[in-house]
Protein backbone atom coordinates (compact mmCIF):
# COMPACT_ATOMS: atom_id res chain seq x y z
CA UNK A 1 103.05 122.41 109.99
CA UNK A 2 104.46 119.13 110.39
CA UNK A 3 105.57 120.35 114.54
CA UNK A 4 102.08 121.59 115.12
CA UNK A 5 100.47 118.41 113.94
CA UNK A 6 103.01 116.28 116.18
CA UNK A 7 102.46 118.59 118.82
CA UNK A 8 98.51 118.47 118.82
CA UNK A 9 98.34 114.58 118.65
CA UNK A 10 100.07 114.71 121.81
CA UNK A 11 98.15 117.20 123.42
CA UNK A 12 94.86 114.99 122.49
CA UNK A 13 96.80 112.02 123.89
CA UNK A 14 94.09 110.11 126.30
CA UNK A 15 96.00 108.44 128.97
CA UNK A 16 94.48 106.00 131.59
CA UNK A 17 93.05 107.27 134.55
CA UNK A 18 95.13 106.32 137.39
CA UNK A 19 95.23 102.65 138.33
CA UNK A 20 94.87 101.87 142.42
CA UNK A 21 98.12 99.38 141.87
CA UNK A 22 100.15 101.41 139.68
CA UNK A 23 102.55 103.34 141.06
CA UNK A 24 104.88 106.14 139.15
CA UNK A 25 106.50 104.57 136.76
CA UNK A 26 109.20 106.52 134.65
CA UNK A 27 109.67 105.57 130.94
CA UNK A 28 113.42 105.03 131.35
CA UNK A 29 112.21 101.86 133.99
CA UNK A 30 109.42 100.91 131.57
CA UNK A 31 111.93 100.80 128.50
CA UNK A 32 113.91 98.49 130.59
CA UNK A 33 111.12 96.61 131.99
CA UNK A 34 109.57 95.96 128.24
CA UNK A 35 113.17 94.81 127.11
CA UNK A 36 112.89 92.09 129.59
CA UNK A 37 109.38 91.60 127.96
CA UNK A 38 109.96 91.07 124.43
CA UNK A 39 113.41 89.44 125.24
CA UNK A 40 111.26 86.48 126.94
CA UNK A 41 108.23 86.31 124.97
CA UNK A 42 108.87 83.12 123.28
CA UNK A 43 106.22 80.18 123.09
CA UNK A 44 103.43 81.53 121.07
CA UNK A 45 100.62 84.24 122.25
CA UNK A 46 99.59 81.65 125.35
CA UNK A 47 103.74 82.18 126.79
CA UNK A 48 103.93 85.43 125.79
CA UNK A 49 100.60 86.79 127.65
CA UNK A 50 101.65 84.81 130.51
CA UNK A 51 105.07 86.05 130.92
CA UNK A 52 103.72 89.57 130.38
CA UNK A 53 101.54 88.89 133.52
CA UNK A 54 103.79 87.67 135.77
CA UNK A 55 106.07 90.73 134.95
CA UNK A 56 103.64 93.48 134.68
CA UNK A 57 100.83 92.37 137.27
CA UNK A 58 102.62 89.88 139.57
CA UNK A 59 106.03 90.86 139.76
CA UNK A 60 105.77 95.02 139.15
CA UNK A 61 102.28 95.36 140.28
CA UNK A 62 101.91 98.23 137.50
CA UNK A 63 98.25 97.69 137.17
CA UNK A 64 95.06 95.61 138.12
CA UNK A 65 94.43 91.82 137.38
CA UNK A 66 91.26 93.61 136.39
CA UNK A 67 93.02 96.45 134.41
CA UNK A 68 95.46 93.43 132.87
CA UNK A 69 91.94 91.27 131.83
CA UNK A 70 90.20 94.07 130.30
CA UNK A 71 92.75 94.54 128.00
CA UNK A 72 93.31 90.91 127.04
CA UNK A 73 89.31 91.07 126.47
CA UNK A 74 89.93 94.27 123.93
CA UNK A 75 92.72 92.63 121.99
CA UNK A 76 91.41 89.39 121.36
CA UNK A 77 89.17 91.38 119.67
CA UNK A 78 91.13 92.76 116.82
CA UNK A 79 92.76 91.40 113.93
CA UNK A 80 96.86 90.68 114.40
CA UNK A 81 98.66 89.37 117.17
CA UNK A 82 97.14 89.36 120.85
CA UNK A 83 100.17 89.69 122.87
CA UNK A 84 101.98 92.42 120.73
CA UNK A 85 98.58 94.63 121.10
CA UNK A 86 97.69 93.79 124.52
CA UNK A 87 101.44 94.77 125.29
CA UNK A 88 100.80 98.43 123.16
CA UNK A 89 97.62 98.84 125.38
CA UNK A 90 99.29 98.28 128.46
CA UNK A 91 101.99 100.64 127.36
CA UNK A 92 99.12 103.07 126.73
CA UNK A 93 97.20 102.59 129.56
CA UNK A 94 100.17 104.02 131.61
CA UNK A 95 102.61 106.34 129.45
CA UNK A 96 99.82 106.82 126.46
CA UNK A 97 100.94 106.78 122.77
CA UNK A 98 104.64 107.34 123.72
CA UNK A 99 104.46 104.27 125.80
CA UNK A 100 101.99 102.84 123.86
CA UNK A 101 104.95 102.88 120.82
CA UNK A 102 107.49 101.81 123.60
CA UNK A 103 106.08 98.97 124.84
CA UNK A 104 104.66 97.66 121.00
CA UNK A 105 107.72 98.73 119.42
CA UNK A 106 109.99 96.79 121.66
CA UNK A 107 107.83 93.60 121.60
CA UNK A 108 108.62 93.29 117.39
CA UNK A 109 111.98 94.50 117.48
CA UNK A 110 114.24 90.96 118.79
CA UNK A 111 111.62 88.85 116.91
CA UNK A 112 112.32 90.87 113.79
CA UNK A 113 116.25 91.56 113.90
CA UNK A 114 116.50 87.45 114.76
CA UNK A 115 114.27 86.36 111.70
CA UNK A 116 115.87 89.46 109.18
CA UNK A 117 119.12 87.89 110.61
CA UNK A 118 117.92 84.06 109.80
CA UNK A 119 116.77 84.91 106.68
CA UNK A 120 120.16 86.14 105.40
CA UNK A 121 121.47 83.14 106.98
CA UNK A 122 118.97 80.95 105.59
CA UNK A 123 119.31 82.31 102.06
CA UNK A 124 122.94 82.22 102.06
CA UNK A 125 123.37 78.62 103.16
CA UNK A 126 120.50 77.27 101.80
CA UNK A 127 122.09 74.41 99.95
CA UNK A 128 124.22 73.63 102.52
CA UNK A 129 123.85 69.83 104.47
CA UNK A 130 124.08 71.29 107.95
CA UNK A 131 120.62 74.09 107.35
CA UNK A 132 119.20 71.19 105.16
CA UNK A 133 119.21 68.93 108.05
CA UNK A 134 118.03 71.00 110.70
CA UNK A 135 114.74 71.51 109.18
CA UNK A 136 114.50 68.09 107.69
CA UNK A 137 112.95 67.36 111.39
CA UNK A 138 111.92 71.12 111.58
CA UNK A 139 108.96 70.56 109.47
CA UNK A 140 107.18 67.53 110.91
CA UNK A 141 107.61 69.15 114.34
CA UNK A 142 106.17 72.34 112.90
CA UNK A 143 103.20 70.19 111.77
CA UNK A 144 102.08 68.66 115.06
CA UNK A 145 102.32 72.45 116.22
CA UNK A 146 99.36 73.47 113.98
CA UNK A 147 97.27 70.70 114.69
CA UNK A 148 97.98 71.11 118.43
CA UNK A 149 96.55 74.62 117.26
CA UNK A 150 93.22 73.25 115.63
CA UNK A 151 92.52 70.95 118.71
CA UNK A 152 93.25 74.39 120.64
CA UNK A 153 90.84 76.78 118.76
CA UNK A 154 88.19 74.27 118.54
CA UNK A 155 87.85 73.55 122.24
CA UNK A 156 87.66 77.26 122.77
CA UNK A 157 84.80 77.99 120.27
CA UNK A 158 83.38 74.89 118.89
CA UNK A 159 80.22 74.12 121.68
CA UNK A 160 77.48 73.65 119.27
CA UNK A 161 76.30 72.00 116.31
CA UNK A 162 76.23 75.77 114.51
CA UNK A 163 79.38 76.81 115.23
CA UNK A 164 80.92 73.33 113.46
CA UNK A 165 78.76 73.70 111.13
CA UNK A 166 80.23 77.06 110.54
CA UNK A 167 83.70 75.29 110.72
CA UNK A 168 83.34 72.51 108.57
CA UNK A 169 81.23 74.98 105.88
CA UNK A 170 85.05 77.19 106.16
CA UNK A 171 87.48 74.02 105.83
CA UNK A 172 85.36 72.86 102.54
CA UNK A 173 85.00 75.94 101.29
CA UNK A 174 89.26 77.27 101.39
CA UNK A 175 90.10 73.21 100.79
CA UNK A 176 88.27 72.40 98.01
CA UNK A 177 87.02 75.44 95.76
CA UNK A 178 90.01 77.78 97.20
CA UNK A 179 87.60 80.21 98.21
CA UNK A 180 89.98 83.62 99.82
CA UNK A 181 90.74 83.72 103.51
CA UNK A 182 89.20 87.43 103.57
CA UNK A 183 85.98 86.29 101.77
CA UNK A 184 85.58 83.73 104.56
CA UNK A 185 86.18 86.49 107.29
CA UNK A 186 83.66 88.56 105.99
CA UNK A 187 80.64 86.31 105.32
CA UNK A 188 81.78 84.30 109.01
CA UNK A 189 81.61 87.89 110.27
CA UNK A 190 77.89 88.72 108.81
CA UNK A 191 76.49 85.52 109.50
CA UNK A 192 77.20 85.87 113.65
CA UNK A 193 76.28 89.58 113.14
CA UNK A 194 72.81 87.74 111.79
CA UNK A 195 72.58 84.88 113.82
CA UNK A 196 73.70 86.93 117.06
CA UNK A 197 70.81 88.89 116.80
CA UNK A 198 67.84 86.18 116.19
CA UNK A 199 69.47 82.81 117.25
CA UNK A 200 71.76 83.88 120.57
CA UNK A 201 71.88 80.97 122.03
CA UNK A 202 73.84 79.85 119.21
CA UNK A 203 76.11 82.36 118.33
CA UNK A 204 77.32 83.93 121.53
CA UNK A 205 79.81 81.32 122.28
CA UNK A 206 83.00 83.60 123.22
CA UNK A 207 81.58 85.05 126.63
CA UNK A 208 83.71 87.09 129.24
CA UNK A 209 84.73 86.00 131.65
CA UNK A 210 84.93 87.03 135.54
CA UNK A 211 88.30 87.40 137.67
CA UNK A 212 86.70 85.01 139.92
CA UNK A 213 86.85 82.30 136.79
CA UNK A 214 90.35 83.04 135.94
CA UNK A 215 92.05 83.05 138.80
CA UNK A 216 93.67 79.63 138.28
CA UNK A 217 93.78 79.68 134.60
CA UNK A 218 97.46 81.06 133.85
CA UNK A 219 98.74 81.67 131.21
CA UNK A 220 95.55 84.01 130.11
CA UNK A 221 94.38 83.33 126.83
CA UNK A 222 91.05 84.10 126.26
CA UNK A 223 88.73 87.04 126.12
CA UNK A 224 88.71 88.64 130.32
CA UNK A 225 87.51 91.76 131.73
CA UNK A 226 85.77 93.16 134.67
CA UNK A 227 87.25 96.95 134.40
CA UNK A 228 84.34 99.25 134.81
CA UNK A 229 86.28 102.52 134.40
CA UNK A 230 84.66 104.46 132.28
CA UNK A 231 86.73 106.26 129.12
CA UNK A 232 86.44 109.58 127.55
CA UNK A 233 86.40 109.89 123.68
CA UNK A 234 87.44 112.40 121.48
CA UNK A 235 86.79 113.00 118.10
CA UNK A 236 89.63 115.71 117.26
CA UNK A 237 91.91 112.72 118.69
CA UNK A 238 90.16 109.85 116.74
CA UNK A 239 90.42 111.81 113.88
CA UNK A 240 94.57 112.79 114.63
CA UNK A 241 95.23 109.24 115.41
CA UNK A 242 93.42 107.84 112.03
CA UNK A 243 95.24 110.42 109.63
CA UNK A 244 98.49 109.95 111.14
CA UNK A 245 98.37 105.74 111.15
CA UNK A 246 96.72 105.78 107.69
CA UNK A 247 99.35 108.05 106.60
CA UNK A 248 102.31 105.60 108.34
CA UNK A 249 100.78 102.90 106.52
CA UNK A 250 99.93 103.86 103.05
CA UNK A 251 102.05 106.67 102.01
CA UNK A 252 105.23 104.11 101.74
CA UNK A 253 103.39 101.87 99.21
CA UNK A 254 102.24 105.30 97.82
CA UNK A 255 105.93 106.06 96.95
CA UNK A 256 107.12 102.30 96.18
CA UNK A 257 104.05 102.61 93.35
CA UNK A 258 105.16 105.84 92.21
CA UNK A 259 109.05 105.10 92.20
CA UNK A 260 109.10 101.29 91.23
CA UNK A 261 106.17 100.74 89.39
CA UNK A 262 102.74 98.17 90.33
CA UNK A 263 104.23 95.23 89.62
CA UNK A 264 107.21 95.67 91.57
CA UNK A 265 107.95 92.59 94.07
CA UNK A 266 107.89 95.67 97.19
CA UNK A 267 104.35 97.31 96.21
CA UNK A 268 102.66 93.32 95.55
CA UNK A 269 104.18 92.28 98.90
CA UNK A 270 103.31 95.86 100.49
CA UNK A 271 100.03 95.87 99.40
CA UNK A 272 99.25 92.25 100.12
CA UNK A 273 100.43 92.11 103.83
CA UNK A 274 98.49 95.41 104.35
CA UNK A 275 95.57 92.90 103.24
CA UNK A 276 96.47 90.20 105.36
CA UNK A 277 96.52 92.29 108.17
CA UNK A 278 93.23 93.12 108.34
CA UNK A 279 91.81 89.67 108.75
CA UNK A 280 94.53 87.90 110.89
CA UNK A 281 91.17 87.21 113.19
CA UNK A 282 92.07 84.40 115.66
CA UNK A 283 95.91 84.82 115.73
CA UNK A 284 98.36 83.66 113.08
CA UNK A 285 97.51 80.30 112.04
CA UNK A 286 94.25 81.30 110.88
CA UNK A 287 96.13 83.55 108.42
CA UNK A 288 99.14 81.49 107.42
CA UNK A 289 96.97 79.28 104.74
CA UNK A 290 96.34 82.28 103.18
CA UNK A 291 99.13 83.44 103.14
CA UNK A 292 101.09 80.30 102.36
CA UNK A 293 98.88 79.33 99.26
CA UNK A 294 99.36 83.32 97.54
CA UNK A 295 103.05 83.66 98.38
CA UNK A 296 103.63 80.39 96.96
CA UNK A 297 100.77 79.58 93.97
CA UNK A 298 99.64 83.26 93.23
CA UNK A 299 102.93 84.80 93.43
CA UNK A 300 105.85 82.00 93.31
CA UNK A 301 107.69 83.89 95.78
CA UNK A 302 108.51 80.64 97.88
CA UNK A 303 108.29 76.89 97.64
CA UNK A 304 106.14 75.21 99.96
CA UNK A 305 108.83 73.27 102.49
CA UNK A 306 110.16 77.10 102.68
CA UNK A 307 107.00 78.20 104.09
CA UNK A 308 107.43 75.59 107.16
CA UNK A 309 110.93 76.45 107.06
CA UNK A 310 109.85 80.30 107.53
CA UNK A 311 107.39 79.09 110.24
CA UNK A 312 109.86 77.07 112.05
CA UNK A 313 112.50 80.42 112.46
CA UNK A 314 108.94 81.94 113.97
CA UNK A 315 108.21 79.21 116.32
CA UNK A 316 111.77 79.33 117.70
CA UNK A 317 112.62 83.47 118.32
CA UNK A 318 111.09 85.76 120.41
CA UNK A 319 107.83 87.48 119.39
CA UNK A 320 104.66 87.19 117.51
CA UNK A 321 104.46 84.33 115.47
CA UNK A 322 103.18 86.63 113.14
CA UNK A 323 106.60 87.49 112.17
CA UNK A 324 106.98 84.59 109.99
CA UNK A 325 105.67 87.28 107.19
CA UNK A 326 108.94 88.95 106.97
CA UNK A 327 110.73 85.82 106.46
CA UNK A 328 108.12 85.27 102.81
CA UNK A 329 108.98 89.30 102.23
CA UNK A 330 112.75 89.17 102.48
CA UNK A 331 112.96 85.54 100.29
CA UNK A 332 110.10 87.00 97.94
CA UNK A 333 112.19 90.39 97.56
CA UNK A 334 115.35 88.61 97.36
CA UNK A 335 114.65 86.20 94.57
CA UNK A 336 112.94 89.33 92.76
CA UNK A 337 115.25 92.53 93.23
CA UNK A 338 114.75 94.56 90.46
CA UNK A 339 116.84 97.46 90.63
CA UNK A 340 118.47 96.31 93.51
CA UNK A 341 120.88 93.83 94.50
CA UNK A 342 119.31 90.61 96.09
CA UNK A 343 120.55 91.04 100.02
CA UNK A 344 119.37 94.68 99.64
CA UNK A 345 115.66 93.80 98.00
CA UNK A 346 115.61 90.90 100.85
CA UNK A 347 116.40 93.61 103.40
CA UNK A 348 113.85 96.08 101.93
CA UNK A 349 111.11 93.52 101.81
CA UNK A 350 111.76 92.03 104.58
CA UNK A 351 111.15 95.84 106.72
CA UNK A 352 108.22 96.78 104.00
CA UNK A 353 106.18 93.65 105.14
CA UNK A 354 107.14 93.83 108.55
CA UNK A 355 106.03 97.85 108.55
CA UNK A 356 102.42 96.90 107.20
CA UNK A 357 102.05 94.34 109.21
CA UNK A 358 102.44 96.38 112.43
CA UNK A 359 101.49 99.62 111.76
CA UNK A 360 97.56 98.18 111.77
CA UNK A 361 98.34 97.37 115.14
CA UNK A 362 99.14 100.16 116.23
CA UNK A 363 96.28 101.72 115.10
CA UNK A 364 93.72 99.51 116.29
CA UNK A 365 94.82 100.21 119.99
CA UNK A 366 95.46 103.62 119.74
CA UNK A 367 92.21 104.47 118.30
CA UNK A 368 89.84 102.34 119.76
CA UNK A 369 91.29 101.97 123.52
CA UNK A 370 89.13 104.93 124.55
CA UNK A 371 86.09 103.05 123.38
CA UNK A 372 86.63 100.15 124.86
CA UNK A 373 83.95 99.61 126.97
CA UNK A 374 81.10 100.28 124.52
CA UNK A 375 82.82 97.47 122.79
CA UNK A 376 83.56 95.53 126.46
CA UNK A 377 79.57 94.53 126.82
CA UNK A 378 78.03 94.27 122.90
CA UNK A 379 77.02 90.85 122.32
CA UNK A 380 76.51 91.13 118.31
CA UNK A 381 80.17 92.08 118.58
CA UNK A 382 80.82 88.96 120.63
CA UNK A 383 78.87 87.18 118.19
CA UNK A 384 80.60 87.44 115.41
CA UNK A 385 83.83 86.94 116.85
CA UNK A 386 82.25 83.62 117.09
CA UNK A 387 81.39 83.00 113.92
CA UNK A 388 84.74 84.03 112.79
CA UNK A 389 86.76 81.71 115.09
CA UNK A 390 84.59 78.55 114.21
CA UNK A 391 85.52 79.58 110.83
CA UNK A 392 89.30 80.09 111.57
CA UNK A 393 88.88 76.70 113.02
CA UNK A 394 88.51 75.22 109.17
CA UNK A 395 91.03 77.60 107.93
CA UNK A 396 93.70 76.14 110.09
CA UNK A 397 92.68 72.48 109.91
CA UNK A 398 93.07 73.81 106.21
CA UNK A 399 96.81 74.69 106.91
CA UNK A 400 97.34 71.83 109.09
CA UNK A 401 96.40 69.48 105.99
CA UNK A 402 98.58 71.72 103.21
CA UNK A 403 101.40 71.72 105.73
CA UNK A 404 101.24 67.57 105.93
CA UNK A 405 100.89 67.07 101.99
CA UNK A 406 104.03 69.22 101.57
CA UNK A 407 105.99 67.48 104.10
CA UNK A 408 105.35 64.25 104.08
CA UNK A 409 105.13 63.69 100.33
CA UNK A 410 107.92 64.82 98.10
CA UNK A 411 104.95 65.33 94.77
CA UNK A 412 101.82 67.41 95.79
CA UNK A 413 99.43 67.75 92.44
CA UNK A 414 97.05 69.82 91.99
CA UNK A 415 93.54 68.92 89.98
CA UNK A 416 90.94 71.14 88.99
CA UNK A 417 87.48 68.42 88.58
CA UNK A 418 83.99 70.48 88.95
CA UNK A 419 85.12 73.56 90.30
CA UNK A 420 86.89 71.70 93.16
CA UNK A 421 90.56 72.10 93.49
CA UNK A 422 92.30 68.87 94.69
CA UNK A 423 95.30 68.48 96.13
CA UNK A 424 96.62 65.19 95.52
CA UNK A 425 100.12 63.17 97.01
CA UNK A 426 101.75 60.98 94.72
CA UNK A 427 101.99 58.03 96.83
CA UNK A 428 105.55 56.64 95.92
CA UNK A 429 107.27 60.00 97.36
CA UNK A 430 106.24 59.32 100.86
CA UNK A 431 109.03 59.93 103.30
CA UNK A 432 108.71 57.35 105.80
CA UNK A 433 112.11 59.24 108.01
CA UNK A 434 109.28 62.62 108.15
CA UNK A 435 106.28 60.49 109.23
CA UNK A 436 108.12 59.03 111.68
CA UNK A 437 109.35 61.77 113.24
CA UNK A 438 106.08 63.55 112.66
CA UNK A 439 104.55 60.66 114.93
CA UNK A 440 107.05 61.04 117.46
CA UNK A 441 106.50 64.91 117.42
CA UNK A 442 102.62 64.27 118.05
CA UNK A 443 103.06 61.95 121.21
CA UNK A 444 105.39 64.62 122.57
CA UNK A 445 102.54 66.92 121.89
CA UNK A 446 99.64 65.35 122.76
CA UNK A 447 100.53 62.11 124.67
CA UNK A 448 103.64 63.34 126.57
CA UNK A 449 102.62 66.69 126.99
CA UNK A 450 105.99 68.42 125.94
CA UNK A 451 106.59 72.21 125.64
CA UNK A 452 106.68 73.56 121.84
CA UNK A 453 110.71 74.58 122.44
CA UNK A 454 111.16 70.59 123.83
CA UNK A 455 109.00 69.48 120.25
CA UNK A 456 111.04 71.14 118.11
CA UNK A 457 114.82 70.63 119.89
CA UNK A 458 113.74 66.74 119.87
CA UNK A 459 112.03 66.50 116.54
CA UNK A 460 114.91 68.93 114.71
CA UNK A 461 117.92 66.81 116.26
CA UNK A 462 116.36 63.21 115.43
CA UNK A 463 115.94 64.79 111.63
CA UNK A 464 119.51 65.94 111.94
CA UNK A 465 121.18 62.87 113.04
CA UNK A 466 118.95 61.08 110.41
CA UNK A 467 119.90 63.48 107.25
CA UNK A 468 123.31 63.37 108.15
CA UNK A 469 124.13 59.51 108.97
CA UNK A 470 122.11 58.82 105.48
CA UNK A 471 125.07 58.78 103.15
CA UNK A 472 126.99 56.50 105.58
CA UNK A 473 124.15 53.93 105.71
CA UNK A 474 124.83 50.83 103.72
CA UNK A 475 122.35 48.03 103.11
C-alpha cells in the first residue's frame, strides 16, 4: 500500500512547463547549487531572496526574471518564511516535489544544525562570563533590528489613514488587553476581505508589480509577477498532496499524545508551533510577540532576555529567521524532560518544533503552486493581505516595545487595571551600559546605514568589552 501511494503522488507530480531560460538541469548540480544557497542565505528574507537571485536568475540563468517574480508574488502570500518557500517553489518549478523537497529541505538544514548546535552550547554555558557577555550587547542590537523592521513594514503597507488605523487598532489591542496574535490575523483578514470589496481604494494597498518597476530594486522583497503561463490542476493530486502533508504533520503529535500524555512539554510545544505556523503572515517578527509572550507567560518555558538571546543566534546563522522557534523548543524541552534526560528532551524538542514549523511550508507550495495564477490577479485576496500587514505592523511595534522593557530595565511588572494589561519598568533598574549601546546600535541602523551582521559584531563586542572590564573598574 504504502509503495503504491508513494508511487501515485509522483505520478500526479505537476512540474513546470518548460522555462525559455532554463536549460537541463540535473538534480546532482541543483543539490550542489542549493548548498551554495542555504550556505549564504544570511541577512534576513531581503539577503536571502537577493542572493537566491543572483544565483538562480543572474548567475545560472535557470529561469525567467519573470518566472523568479511570480513566485516571490505567490509566497509573500502565505503564512511562514518567504525565502524558504519561494526557494521550495523554485525547486518545484524545475525538478517538482523531489526538487521542490531538495531545494526547501536544504535551505533549513545549516540554519537548524547551527541553532540545535548553539542551543546545546548556550544551555551548557549559560552561566558562564564569556556567553553572558556576548549577548549583554546582543540584545540592544537585536532591538534596533525590530524597529528597523516596523519602520520597514510600515513604509511598505501603511499609505492611508485606514490601513493605520488598522495598525494602531492591532498595537492597542495585543499591548494593552493581550488580545491573541491569531485572533488579530483573522478579524485583520475579514475586515480587508470586507473593505476590499466596497471601499478598494482603501484596502488594495499591496499591488503587483511590473518587471519594468523592479528592475533596479534588488534585493526583491515585495509581492512581483508578470508570468502568464497558465497551470493545470488536479484534484487526484490536490487531494495526494493534502493527505500526505497533513499526515507528515499531525500524525507525530498524534503519537507524542498517545505515548507521553497532553500535557507533555513535546505535544504543548508540537501543537502550539503547528498554531503559530499558520499565521506567521508578514514574516517572523509579526509572529515572535506571540510567540515570545506564550513561551514565556503562558508556558514559563523561557525568561524574557532568553527570548532575545534565541533571536540573536537567528539573526546571526544562515536561514529563516524563523528558526529562532527551535531555539524556545529545545530550552522549553530541556528544562522540562520528563522521561528523558535534559540534552535528549532539548534535542527532541528542538526537531518536533522545527518539523511543524516546516512541514506547513511545504504544503502550502506544493499544493497551491498549480493554482497560482487564479490567486496571481484576485484583488479581495490582495486585500486582505493588506489588512493583515497593517495589522502585523502593530504586532511588531508590539514586540519592538516588549523587547525594550526587557532589556533595558532589569524589573518589568505586570498590572491588570480595567481589563488592560500594563506592562510597567521599575525605573531604578535601568541599565544605562544597554541604552547606550542600544543608541549606538540605532545610529548604525538608521543614521549610518550599517548592515545587520556590522550592528550586531559592533553592538555585541562594545557589550563584551563593557561586561568584562566591569569588575576591574574602580571608582
Amino acid at each position: 500500500m504504502s509503495g503504491f501511494f508513494k508511487k501515485s503522488l509522483m505520478d500526479y507530480d505537476i512540474t513546470a512547463e518548460s522555462d525559455p531560460l532554463c536549460p537541463n538541469v540535473s538534480r546532482t548540480e541543483a543539490f550542489w547549487t542549493w548548498c551554495r544557497v542555504s550556505a549564504l542565505s544570511f541577512g534576513g528574507p531581503a539577503g536571502q531572496i537577493a542572493v537566491m537571485h543572483r544565483i538562480i536568475v543572474d548567475e545560472k540563468k535557470w529561469i525567467s526574471e519573470e518566472r523568479f517574480l511570480h513566485a516571490l508574488n505567490f509566497c509573500m502570500l502565505l503564512p511562514g518564511p518567504e525565502a524558504q518557500q519561494l526557494a521550495t517553489y523554485i525547486g518545484w518549478l524545475m525538478h517538482g516535489t523531489r526538487g521542490a523537497l531538495i531545494a526547501g529541505g536544504l535551505f533549513i538544514l545549516p540554519g537548524a544544525a547551527s541553532i540545535l548546535a548553539l542551543s546545546i552550547l548556550y544551555t551548557y554555558n549559560e552561566q558562564s562570563s564569556l556567553i553572558q557577555a556576548l549577548f549583554f550587547g546582543l540584545k540592544p542590537a537585536i532591538m534596533a533590528i525590530v524597529l528597523e523592521a516596523v519602520i520597514r513594514i510600515g513604509k511598505r503597507v501603511l499609505k492611508n489613514r485606514m490601513m493605520i488605523l488598522l495598525a494602531a487598532v492591532s498595537f492597542v489591542a495585543i499591548f494593552l488587553f493581550d488580545v491573541s496574535f491569531p485572533l488579530l490575523i483573522l478579524m485583520a483578514g475579514i475586515t480587508g476581505l470586507i473593505g476590499g470589496r466596497f471601499y478598494p481604494e482603501y484596502f488594495f494597498v499591496l499591488k503587483r508589480q511590473t518587471q519594468k518597476e523592479s528592475s533596479n530594486s534588488v534585493p526583491l522583497h515585495s509581492d512581483r509577477s508578470i508570468c502568464d503561463t497558465g497551470r493545470k490542476t488536479s484534484l487526484l493530486r490536490s487531494v495526494m498532496v493534502s493527505t500526505t502533508c497533513l499526515l507528515l504533520w499531525f500524525v507525530p503529535l498524534f503519537v507524542i499524545r498517545l505515548t507521553l500524555g497532553p500535557t507533555s512539554v513535546f505535544f504543548q510545544e508540537g501543537a502550539f508551533f503547528s498554531k503559530a505556523a499558520v499565521v506567521t503572515f508578514g514574516g517572523a517578527y509579526s509572529v515572535l510577540a506571540y510567540i515570545a509572550q506564550e513561551a514565556v507567560d503562558s508556558y514559563g518555558w523561557l525568561k524574557p532576555g532568553e527570548m532575545l538571546d534565541g533571536l540573536g543566534l537567528a539573526e546571526t546563522t544562515p536561514g529563516p529567521l524563523i528558526m529562532v522557534v527551535q531555539f524556545v523548543g529545545f530550552i522549553g524541552a530541556y528544562r522540562n524532560p520528563g522521561p528523558f534526560s535534559p540534552l535528549v528532551a532539548g534535542i527532541f524538542g528542538s526537531a518536533i518544533t522545527t518539523w511543524v514549523t516546516f512541514v506547513p511550508c511545504f504544503f502550502w507550495i506544493l499544493l497551491g503552486a498549480p493554482y497560482v495564477e487564479r490567486l496571481r490577479e484576485n484583488k479581495l485576496i490582495r486585500s486582505a493581505l493588506s489588512a493583515i500587514t497593517a495589522a502585523v505592523v502593530g504586532v511588531v511595534l508590539n514586540l519592538a516595545i516588549w523587547f525594550s522593557l526587557h532589556t533595558l530595565f532589569g524589573t518589568v511588572t505586570s498590572l491588570k487595571l480595567h481589563g488592560m494589561r500594563l506592562q510597567i519598568p521599575k525605573l531604578e533598574s535601568l541599565n544605562a551600559a544597554e541604552c547606550v549601546i542600544a543608541v549606538l546600535a540605532c545610529l548604525m541602523t538608521f543614521y549610518w546605514k550599517k548592515g545587520m551582521f556590522v550592528t550586531l559584531a559592533i553592538s555585541t563586542c562594545a557589550g563584551a568589552a563593557w561586561f568584562l572590564a566591569k569588575p576591574y573598574w574602580h571608582f
